[in-house]
Protein backbone atom coordinates (compact mmCIF):
# COMPACT_ATOMS: atom_id res chain seq x y z
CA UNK A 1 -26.75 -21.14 -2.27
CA UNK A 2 -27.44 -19.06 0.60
CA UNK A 3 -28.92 -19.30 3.91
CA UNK A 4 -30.36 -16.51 5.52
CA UNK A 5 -30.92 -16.61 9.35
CA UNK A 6 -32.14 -13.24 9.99
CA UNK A 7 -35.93 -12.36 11.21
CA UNK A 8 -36.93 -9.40 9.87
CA UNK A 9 -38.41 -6.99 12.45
CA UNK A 10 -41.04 -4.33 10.98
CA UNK A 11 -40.66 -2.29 14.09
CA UNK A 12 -36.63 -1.74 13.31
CA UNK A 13 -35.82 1.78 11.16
CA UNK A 14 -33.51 -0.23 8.65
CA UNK A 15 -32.97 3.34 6.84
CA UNK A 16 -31.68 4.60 9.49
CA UNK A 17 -27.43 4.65 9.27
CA UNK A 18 -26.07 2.13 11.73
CA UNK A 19 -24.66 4.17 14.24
CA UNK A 20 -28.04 5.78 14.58
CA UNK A 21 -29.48 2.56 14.89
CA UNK A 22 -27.09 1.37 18.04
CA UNK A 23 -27.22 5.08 19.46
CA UNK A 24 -31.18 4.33 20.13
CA UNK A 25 -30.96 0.82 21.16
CA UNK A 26 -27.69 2.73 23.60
CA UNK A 27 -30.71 5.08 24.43
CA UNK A 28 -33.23 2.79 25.09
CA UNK A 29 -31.03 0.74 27.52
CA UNK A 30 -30.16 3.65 29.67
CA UNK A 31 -33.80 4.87 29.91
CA UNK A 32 -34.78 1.41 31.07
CA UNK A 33 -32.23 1.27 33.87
CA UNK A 34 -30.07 -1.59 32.39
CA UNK A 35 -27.00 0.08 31.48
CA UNK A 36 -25.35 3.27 32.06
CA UNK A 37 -23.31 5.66 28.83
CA UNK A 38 -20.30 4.82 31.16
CA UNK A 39 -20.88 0.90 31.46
CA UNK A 40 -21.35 0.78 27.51
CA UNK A 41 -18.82 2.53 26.76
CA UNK A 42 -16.63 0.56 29.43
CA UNK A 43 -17.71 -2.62 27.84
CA UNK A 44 -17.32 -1.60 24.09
CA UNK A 45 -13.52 -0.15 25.34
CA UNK A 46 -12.67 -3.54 26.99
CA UNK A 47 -14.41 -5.74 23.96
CA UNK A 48 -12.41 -4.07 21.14
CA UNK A 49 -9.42 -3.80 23.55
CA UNK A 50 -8.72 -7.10 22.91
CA UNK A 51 -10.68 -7.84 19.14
CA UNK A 52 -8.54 -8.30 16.71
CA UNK A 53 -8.61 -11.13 13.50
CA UNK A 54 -5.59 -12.82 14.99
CA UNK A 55 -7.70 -14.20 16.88
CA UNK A 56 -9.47 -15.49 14.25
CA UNK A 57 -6.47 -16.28 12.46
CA UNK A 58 -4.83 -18.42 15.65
CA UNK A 59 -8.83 -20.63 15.67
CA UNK A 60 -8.07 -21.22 12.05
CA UNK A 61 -4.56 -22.26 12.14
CA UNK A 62 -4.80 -24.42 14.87
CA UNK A 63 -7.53 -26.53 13.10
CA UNK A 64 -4.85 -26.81 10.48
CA UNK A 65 -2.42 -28.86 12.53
CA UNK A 66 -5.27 -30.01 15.16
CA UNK A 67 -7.68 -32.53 14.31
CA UNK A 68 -9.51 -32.77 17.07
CA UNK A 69 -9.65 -28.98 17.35
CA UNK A 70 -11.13 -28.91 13.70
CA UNK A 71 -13.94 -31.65 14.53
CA UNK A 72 -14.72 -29.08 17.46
CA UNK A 73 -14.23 -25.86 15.62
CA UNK A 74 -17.27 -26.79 13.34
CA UNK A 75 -19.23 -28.52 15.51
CA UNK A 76 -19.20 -25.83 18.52
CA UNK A 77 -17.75 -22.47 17.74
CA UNK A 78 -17.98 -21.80 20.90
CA UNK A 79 -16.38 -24.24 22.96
CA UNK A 80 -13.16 -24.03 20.43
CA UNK A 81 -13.00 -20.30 21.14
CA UNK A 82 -13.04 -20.66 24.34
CA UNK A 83 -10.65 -23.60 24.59
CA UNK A 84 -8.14 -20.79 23.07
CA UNK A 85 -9.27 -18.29 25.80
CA UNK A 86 -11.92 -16.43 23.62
CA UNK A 87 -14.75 -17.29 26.21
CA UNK A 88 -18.01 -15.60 26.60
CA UNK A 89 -19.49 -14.63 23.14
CA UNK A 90 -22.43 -13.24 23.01
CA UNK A 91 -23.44 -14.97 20.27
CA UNK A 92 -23.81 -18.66 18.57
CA UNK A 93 -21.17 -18.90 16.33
CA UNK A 94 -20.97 -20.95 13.59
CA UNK A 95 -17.37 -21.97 11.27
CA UNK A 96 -17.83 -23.19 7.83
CA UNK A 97 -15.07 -24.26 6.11
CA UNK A 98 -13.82 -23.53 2.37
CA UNK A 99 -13.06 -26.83 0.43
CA UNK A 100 -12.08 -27.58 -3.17
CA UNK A 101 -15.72 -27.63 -4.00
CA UNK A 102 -17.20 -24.78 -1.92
CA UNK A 103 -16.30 -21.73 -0.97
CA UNK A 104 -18.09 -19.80 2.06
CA UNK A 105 -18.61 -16.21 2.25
CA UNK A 106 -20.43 -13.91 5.10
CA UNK A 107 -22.47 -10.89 5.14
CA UNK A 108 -25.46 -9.84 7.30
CA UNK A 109 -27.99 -8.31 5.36
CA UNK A 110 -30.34 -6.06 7.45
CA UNK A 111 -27.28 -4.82 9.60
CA UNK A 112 -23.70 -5.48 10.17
CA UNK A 113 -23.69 -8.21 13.01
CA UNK A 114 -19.82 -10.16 13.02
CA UNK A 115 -17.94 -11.89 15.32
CA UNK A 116 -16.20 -8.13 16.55
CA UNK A 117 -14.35 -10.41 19.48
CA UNK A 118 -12.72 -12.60 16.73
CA UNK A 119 -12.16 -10.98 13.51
CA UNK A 120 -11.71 -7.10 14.85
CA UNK A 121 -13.84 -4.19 14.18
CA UNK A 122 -15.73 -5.19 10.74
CA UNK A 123 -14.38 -3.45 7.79
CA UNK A 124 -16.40 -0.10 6.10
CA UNK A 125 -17.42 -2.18 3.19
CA UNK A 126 -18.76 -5.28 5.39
CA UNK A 127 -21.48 -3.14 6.47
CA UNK A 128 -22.14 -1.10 3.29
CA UNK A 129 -25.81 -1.38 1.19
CA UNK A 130 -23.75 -2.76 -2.15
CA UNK A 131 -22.13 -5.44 -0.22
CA UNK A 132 -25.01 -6.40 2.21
CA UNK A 133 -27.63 -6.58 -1.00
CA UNK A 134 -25.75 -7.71 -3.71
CA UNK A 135 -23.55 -10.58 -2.09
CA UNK A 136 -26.46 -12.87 -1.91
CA UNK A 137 -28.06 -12.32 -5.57
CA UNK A 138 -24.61 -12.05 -7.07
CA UNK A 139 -21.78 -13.65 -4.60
CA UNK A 140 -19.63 -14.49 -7.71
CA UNK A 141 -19.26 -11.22 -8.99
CA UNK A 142 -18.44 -9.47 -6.05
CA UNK A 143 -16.10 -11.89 -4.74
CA UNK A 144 -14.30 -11.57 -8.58
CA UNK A 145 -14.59 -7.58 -7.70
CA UNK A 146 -11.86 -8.74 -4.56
CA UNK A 147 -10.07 -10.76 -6.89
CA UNK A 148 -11.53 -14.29 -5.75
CA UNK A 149 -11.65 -16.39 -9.08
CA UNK A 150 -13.47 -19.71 -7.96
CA UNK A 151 -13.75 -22.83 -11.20
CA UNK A 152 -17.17 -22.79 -12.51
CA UNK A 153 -18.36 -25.63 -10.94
CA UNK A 154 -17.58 -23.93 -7.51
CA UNK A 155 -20.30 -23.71 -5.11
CA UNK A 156 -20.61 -20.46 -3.10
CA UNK A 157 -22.65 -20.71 -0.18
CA UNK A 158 -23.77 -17.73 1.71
CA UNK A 159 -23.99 -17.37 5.03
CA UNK A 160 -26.17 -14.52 6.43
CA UNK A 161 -25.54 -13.30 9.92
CA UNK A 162 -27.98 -12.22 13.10
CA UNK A 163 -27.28 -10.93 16.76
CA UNK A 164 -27.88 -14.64 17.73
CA UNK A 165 -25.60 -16.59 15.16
CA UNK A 166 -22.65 -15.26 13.82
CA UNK A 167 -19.81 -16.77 11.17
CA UNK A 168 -16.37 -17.41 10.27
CA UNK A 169 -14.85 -18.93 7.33
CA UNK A 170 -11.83 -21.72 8.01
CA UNK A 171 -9.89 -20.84 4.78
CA UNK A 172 -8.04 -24.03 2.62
CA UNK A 173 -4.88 -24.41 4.27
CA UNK A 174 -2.15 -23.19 1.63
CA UNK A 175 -0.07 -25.82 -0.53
CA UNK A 176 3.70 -26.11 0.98
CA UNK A 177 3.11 -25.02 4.40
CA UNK A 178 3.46 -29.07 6.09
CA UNK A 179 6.64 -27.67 8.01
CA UNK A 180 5.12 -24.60 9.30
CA UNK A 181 4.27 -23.99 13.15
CA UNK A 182 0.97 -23.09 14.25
CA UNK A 183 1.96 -19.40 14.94
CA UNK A 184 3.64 -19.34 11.25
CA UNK A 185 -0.02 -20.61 9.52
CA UNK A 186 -1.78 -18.28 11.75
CA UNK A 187 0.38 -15.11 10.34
CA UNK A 188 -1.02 -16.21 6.56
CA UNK A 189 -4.36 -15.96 7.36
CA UNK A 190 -6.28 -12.50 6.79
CA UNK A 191 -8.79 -10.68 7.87
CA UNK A 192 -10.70 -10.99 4.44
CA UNK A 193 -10.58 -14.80 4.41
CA UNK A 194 -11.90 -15.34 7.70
CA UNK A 195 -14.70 -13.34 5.97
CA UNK A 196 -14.39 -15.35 2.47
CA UNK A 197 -13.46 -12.54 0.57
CA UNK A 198 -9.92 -13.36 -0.07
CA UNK A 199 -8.13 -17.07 -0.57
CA UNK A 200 -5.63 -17.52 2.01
């Protein structure tokens, strides 16, 4: 299954290499008078200052022990970031969670958007053309090529990315971690299955 989110913008040059892309949209805010090179690049330094998947990792184990915090997680992103001190996204953004029967995996298909603040700066293949096009027509076979096997009668579900709405996957908690504290569940979780691309 997959759900795509993004609107497609004719006026966009999508063959255009990313950085190019977010050097002109850089460009275009300066000429306009919003923003200044030194306020971007003051923002960007203070943003990835401080973006790294623990983050991600510390959301996900606390809805492991939490209840409450996992009724919140997936019903407002937002509010269970910023109950952890993760407050001011720029974005909607959205947790699915893994289960015996489905698995969740993210990609964003025109671009590269990702939850930078949560999960750290996105890794080279997130934003490559193989992984953007072929996770949707193929999500099996690419998650087998990061050594993901899924049953059969697994459901993938695809979740597609914008500037607006963003994801994260809440991995299965692992079998035999009952006695573990929240800071101990939040050192198993990676990088890759906040994405879906790994089983944590």
């Amino acid at each position: 299954m997959s759900e795509h989110d993004h609107v497609h913008d004719e006026g966009e040059h999508h063959d255009l290499p990313v950085a190019a892309r977010v050097r002109r949209l850089e460009e275009r805010l300066i000429a306009a008078g919003l923003a200044s090179d030194e306020e971007i690049d003051a923002y960007l330094g203070k943003l990835y200052a401080s973006a790294s998947p623990v983050n991600g990792a510390r959301m996900a184990a606390r809805a492991w022990i939490d209840p409450g915090y996992l009724e919140l997680l997936l019903s407002d992103g937002n509010a269970a970031a910023a109950e952890l001190g993760f407050r001011d996204l720029s974005y909607q953004l959205r947790v699915v969670a893994n289960t015996p029967e489905t698995h969740n995996v993210i990609v964003c298909t025109l671009c590269s958007c990702y939850p930078v603040s949560l999960l750290g700066p996105s890794p080279g293949w997130y934003k490559s053309f193989a992984y953007r096009s072929r996770t949707v027509r193929e999500p099996r076979s690419v998650l087998a090529e990061f050594g993901v096997a899924l049953p059969d009668d697994a459901r993938i579900s695809v979740w597609d990315s914008t500037s607006e709405a963003r994801y994260m996957v809440l991995p299965i908690r692992p079998a035999g971690t009952s006695g573990m504290t929240a800071e101990e569940l939040a050192g198993l979780v990676t990088l890759n299955g906040l994405i879906g691309t790994a089983l944590v």
